[in-house]
PDB file of N, CA and C in Angstrom:
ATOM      1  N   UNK A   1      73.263 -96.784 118.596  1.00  0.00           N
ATOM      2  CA  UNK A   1      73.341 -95.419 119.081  1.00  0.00           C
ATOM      3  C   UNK A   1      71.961 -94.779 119.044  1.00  0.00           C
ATOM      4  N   UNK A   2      71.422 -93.733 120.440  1.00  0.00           N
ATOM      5  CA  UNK A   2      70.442 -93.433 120.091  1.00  0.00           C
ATOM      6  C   UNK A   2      70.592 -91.885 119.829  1.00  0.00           C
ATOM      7  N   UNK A   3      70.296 -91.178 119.359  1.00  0.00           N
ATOM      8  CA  UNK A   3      69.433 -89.305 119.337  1.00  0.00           C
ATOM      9  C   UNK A   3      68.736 -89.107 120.150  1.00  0.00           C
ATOM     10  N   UNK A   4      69.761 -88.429 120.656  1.00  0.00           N
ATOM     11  CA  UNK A   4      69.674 -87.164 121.455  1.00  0.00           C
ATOM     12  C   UNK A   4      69.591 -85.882 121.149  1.00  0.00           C
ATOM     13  N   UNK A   5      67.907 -85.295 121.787  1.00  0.00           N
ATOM     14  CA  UNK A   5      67.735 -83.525 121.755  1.00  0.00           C
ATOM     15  C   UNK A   5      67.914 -83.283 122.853  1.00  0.00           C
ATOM     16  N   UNK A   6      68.840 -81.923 123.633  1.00  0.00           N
ATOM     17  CA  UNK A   6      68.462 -81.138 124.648  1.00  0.00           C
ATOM     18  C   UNK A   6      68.299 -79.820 124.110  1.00  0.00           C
ATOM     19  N   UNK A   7      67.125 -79.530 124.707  1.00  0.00           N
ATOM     20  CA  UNK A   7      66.671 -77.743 124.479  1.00  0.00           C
ATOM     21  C   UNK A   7      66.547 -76.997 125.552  1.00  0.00           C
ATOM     22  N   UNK A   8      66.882 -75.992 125.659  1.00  0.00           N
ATOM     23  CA  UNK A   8      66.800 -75.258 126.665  1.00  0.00           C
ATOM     24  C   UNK A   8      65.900 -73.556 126.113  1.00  0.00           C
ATOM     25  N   UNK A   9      64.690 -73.423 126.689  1.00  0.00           N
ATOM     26  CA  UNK A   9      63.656 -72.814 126.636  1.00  0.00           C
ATOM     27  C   UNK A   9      63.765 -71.911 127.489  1.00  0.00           C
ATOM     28  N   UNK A  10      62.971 -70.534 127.431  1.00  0.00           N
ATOM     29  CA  UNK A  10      62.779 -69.771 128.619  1.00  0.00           C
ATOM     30  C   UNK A  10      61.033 -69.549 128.253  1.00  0.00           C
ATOM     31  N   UNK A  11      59.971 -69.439 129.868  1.00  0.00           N
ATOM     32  CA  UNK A  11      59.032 -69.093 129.055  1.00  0.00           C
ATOM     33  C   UNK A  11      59.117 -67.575 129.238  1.00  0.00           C
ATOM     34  N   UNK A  12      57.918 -67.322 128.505  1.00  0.00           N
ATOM     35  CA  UNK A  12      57.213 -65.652 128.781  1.00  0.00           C
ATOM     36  C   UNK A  12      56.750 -65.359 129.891  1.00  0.00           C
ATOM     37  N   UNK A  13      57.926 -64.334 130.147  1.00  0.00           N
ATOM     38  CA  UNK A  13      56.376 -63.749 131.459  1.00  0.00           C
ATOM     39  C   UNK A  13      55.267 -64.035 131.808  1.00  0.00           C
ATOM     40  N   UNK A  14      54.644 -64.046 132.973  1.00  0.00           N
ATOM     41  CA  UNK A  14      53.390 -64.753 133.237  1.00  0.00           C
ATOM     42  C   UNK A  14      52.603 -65.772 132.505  1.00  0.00           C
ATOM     43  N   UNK A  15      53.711 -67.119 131.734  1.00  0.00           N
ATOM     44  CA  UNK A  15      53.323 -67.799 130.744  1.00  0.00           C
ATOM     45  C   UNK A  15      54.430 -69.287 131.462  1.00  0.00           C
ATOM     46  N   UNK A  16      54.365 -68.837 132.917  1.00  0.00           N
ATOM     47  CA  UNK A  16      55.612 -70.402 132.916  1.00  0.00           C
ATOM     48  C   UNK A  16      54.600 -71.407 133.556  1.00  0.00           C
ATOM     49  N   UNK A  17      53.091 -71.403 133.997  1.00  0.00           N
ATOM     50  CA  UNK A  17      52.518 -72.435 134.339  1.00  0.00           C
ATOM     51  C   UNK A  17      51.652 -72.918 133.312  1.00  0.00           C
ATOM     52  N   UNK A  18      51.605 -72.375 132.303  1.00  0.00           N
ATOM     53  CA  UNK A  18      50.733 -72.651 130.621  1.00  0.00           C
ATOM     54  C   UNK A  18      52.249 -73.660 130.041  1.00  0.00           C
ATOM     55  N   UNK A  19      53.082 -73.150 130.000  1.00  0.00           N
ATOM     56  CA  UNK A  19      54.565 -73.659 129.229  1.00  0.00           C
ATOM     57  C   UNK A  19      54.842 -75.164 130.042  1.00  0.00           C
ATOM     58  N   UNK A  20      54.834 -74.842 131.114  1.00  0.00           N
ATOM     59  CA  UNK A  20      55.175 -76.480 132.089  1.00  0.00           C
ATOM     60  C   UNK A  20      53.504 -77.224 132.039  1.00  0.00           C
ATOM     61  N   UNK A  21      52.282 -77.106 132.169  1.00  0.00           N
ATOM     62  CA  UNK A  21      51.718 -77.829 131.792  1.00  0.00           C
ATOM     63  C   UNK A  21      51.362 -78.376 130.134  1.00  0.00           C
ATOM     64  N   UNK A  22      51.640 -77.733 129.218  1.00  0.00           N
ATOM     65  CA  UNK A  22      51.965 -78.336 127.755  1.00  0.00           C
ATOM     66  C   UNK A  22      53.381 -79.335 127.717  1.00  0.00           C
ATOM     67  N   UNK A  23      54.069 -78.340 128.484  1.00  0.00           N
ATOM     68  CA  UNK A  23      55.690 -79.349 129.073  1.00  0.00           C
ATOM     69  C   UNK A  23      55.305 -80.750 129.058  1.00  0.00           C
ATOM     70  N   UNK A  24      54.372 -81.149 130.442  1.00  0.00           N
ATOM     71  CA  UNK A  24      53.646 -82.178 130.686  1.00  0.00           C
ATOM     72  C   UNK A  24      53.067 -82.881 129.774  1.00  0.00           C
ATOM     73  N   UNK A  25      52.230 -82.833 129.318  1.00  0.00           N
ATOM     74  CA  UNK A  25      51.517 -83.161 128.549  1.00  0.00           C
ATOM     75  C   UNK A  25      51.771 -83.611 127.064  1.00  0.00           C
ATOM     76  N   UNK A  26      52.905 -83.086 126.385  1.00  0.00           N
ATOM     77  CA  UNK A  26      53.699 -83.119 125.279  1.00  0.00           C
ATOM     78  C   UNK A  26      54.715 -84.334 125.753  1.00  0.00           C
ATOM     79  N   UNK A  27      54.978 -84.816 127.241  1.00  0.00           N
ATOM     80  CA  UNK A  27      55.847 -85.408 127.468  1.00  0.00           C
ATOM     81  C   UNK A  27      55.090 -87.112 127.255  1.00  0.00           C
ATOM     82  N   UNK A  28      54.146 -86.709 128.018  1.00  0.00           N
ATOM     83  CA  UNK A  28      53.170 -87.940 128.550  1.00  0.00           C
ATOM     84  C   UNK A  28      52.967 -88.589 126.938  1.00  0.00           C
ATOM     85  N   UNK A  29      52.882 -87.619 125.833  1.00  0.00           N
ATOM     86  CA  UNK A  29      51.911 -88.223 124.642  1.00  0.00           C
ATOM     87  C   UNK A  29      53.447 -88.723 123.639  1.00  0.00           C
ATOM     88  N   UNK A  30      54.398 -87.683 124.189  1.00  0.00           N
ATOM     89  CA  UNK A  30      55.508 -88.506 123.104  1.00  0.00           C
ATOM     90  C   UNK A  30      56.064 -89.595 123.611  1.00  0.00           C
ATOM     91  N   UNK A  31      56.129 -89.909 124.797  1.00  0.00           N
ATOM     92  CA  UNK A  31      56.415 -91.260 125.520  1.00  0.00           C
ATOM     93  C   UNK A  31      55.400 -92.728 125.222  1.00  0.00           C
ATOM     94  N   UNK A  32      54.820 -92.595 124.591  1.00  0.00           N
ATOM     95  CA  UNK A  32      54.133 -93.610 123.887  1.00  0.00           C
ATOM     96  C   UNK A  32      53.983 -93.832 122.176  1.00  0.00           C
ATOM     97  N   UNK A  33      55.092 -93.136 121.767  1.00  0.00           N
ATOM     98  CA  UNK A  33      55.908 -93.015 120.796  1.00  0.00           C
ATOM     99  C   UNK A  33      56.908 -94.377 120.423  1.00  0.00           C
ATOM    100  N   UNK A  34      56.695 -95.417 119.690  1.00  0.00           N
ATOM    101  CA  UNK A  34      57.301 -96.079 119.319  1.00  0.00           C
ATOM    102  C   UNK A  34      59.015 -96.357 119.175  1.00  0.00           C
ATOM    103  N   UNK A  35      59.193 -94.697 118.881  1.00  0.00           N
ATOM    104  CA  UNK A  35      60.788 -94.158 118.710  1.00  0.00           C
ATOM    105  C   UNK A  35      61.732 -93.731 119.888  1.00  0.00           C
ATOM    106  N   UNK A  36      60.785 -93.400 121.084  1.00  0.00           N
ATOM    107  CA  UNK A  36      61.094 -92.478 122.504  1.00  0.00           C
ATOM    108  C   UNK A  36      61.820 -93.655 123.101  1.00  0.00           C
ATOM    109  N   UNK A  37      62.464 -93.279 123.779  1.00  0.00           N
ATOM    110  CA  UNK A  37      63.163 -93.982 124.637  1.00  0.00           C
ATOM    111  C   UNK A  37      63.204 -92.727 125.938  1.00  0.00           C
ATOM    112  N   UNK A  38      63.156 -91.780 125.711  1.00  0.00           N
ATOM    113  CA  UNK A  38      63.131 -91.012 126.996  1.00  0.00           C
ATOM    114  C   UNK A  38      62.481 -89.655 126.558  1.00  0.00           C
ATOM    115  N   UNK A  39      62.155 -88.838 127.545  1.00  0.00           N
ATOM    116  CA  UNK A  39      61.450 -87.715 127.315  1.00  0.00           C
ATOM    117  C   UNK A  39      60.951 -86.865 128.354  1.00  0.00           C
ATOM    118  N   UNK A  40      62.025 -85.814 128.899  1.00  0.00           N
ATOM    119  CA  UNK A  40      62.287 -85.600 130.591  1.00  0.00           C
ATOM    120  C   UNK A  40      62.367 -83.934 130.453  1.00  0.00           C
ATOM    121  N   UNK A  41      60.874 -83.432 130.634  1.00  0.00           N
ATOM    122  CA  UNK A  41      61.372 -82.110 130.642  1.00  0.00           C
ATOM    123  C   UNK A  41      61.540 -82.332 132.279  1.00  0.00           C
ATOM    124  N   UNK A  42      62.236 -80.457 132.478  1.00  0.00           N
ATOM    125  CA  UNK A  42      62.502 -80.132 133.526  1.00  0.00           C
ATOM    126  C   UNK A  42      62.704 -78.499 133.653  1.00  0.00           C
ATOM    127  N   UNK A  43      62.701 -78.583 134.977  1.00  0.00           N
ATOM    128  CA  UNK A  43      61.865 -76.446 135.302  1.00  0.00           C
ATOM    129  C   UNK A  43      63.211 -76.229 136.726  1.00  0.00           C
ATOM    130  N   UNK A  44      64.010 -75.457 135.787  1.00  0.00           N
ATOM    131  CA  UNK A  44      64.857 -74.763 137.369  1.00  0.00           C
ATOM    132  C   UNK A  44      64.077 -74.570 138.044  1.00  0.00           C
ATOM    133  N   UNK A  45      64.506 -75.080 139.378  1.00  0.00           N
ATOM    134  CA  UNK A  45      63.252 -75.009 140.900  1.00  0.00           C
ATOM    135  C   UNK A  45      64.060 -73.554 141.087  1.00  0.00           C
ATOM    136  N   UNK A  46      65.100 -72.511 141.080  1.00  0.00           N
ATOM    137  CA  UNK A  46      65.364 -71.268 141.247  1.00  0.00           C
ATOM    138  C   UNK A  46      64.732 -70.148 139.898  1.00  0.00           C
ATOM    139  N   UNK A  47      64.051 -70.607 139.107  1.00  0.00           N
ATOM    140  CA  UNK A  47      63.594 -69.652 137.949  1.00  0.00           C
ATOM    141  C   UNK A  47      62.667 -70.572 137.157  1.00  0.00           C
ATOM    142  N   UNK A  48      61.684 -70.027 137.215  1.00  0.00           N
ATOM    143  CA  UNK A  48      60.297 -70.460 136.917  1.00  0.00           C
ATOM    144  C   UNK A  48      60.581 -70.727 135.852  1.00  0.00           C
ATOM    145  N   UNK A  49      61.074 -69.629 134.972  1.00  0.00           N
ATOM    146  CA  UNK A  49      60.530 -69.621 133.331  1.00  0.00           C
ATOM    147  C   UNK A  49      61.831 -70.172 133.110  1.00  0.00           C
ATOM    148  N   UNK A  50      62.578 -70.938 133.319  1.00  0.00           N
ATOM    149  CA  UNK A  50      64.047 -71.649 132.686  1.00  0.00           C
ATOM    150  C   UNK A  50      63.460 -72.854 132.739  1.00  0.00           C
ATOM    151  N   UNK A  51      63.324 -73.633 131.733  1.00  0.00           N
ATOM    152  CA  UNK A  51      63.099 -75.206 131.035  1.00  0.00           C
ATOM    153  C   UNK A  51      63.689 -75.702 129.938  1.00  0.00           C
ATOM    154  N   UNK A  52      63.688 -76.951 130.411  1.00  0.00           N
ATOM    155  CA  UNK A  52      64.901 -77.855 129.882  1.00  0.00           C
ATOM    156  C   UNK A  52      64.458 -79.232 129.356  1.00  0.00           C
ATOM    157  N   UNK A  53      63.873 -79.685 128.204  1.00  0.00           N
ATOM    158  CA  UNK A  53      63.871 -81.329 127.724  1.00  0.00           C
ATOM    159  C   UNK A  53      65.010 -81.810 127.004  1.00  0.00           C
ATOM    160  N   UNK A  54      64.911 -82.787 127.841  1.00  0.00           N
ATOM    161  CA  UNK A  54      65.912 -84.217 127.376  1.00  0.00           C
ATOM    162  C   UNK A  54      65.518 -84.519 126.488  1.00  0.00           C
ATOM    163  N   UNK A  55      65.252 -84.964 125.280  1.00  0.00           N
ATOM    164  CA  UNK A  55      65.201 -86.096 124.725  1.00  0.00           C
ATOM    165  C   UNK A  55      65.644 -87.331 124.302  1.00  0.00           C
ATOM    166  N   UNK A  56      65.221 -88.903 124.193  1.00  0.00           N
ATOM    167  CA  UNK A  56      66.307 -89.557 123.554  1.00  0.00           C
ATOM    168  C   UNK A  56      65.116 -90.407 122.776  1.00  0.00           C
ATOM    169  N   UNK A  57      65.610 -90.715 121.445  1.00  0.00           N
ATOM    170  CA  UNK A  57      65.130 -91.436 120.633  1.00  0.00           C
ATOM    171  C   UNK A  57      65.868 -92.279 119.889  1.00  0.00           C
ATOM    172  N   UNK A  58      65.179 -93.685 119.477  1.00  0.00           N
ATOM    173  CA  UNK A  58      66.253 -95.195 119.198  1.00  0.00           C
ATOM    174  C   UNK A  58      66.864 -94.433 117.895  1.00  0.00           C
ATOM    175  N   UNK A  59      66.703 -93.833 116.830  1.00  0.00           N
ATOM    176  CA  UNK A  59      67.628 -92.951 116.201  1.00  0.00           C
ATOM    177  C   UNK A  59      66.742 -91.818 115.408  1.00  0.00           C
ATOM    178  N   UNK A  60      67.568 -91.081 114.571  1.00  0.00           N
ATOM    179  CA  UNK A  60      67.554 -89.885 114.045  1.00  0.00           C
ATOM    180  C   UNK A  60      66.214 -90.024 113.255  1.00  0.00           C
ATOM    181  N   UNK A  61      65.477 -90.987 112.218  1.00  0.00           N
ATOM    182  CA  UNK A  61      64.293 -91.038 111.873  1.00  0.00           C
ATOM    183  C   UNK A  61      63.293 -91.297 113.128  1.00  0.00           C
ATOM    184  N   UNK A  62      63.095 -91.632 114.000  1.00  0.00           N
ATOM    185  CA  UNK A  62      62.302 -92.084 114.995  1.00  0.00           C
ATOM    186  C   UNK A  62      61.955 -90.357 115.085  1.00  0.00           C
ATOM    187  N   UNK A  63      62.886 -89.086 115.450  1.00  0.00           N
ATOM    188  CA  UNK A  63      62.629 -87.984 116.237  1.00  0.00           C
ATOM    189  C   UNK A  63      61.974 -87.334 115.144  1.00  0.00           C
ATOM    190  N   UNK A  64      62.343 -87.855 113.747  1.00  0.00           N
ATOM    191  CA  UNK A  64      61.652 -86.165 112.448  1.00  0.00           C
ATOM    192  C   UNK A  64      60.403 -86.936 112.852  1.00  0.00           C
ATOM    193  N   UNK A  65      60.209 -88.632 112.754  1.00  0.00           N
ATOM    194  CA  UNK A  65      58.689 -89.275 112.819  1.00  0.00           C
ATOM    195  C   UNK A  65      57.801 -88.543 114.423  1.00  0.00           C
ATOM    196  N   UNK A  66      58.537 -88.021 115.548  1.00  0.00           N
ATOM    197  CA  UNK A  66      58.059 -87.398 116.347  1.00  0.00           C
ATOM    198  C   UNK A  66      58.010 -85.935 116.231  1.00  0.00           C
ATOM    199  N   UNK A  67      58.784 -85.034 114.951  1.00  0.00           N
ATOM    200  CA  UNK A  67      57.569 -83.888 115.073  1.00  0.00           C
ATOM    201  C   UNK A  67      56.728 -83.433 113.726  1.00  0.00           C
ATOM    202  N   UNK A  68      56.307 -85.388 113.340  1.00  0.00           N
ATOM    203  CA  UNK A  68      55.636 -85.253 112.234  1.00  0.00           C
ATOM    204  C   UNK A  68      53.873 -85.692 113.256  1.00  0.00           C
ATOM    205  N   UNK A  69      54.201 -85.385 114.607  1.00  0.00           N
ATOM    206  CA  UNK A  69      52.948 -86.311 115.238  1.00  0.00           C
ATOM    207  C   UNK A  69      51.906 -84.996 115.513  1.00  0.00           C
ATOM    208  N   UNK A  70      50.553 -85.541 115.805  1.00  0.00           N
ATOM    209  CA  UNK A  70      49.537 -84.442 115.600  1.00  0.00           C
ATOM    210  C   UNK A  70      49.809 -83.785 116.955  1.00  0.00           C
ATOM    211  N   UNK A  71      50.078 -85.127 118.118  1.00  0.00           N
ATOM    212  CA  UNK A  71      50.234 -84.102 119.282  1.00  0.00           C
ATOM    213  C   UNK A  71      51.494 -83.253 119.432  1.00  0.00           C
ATOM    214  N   UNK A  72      52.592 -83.465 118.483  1.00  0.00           N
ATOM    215  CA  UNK A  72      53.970 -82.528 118.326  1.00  0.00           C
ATOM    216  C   UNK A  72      53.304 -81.154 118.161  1.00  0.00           C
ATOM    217  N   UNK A  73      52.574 -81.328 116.787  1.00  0.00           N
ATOM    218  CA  UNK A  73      51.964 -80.233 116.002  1.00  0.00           C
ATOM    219  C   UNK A  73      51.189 -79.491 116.951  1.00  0.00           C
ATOM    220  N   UNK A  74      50.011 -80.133 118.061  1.00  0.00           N
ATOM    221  CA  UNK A  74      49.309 -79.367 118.538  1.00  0.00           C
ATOM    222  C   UNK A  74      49.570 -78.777 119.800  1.00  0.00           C
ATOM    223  N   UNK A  75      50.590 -79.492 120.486  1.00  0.00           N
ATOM    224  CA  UNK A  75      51.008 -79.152 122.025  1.00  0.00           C
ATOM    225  C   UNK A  75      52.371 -78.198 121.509  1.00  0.00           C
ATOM    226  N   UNK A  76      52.889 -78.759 121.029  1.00  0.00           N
ATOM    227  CA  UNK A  76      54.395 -78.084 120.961  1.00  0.00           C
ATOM    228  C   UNK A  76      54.299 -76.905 119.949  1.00  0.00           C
ATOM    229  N   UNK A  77      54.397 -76.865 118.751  1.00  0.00           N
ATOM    230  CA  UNK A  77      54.046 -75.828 117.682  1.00  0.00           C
ATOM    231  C   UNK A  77      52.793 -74.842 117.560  1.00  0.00           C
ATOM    232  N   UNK A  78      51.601 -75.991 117.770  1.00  0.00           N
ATOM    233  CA  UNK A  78      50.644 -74.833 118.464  1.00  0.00           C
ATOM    234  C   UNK A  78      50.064 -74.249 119.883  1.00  0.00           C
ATOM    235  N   UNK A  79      51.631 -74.791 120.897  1.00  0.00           N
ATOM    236  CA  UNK A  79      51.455 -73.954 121.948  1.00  0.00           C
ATOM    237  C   UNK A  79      52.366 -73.463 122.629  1.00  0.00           C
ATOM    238  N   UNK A  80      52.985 -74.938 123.342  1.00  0.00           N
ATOM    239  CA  UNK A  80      54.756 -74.262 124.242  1.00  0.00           C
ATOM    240  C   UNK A  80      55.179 -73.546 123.244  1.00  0.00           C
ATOM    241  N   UNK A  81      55.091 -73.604 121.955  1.00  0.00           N
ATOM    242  CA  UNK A  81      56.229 -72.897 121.229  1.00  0.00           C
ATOM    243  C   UNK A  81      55.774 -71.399 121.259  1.00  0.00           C
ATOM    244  N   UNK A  82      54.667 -71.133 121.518  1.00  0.00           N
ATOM    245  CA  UNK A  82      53.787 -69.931 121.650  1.00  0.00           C
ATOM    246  C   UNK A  82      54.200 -69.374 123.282  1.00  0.00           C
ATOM    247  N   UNK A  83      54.267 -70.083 123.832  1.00  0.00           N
ATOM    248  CA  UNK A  83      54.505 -69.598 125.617  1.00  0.00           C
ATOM    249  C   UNK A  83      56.087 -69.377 125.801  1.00  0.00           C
ATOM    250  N   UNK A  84      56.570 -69.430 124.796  1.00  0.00           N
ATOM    251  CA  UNK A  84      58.294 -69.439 125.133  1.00  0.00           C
ATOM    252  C   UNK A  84      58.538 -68.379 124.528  1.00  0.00           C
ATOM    253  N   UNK A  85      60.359 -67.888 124.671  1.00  0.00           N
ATOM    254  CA  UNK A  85      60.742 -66.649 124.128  1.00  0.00           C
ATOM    255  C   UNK A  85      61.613 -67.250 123.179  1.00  0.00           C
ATOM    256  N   UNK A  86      62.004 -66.564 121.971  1.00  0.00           N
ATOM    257  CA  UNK A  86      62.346 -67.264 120.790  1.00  0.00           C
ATOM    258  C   UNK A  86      63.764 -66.421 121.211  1.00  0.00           C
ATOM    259  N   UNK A  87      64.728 -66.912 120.688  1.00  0.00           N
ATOM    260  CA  UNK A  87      65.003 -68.419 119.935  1.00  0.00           C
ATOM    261  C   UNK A  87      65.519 -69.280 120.914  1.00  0.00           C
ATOM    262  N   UNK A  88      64.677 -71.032 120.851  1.00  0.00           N
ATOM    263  CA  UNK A  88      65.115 -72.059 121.639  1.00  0.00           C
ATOM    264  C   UNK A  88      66.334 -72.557 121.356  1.00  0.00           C
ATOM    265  N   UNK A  89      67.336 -73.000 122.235  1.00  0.00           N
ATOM    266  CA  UNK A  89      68.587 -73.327 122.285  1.00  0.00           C
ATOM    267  C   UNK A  89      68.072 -75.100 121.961  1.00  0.00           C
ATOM    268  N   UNK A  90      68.835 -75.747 121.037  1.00  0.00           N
ATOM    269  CA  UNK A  90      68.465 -76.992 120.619  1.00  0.00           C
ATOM    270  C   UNK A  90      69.898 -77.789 120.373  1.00  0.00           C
ATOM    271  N   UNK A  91      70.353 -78.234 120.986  1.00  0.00           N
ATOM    272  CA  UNK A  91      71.569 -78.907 120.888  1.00  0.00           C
ATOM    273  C   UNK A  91      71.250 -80.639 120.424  1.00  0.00           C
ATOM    274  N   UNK A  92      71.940 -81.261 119.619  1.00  0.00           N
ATOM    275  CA  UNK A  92      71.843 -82.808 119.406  1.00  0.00           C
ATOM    276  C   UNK A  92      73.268 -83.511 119.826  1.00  0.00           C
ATOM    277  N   UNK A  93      72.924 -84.757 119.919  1.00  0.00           N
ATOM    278  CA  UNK A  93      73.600 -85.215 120.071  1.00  0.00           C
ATOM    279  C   UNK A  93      73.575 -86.846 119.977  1.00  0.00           C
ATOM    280  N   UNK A  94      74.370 -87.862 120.138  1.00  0.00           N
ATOM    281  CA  UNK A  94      74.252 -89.494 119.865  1.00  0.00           C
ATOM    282  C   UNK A  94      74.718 -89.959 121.156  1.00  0.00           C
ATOM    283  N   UNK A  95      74.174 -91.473 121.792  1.00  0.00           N
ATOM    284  CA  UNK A  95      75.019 -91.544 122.699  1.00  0.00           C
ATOM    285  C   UNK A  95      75.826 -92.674 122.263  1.00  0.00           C
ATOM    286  N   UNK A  96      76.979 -92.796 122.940  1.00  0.00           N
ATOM    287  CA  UNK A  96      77.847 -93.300 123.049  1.00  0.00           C
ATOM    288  C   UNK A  96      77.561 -95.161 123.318  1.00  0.00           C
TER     289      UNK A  96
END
């Protein structure tokens, strides 16, 4: 079974092309993550600031080991998490 995160984000006002390029970039660096098995943000094409990552990881230690990573820490915590409106919707889940 693997772990599964979906989050659903909104950014800030005049903050949704800063939020989708960290989006990017946070995606690219956790996908070479030992634990990743997938890692799919995504941007309602009808509302800019509505974003959405998939995650899936081979299990539940693989994902704490991904936001123990420097680029977790520096893209995500010290930034998307800065360009978004609090509080992120974070649902888990296993698959089947």
């Amino acid at each position: 079974m693997s772990f599964v995160l979906v989050v659903r984000m909104r950014a800030k006002e005049g903050m949704e092309e800063q939020a989708v390029e960290l989006a990017r970039e946070l995606a690219a660096a956790t996908r070479t993550e030992p634990g990743c098995e997938a890692y799919v943000p995504c941007q309602d094409p009808e509302d800019a600031r509505s974003l959405l990552v998939y995650e899936q990881y081979r299990d539940k230690a693989a994902f704490e080991e991904h936001g123990a990573t420097e680029h977790f820490q520096r893209l995500a915590v010290g930034g998307l998490f800065e360009a978004v409106e609090s509080p992120r919707e974070r649902t888990f889940y296993e698959t089947l």
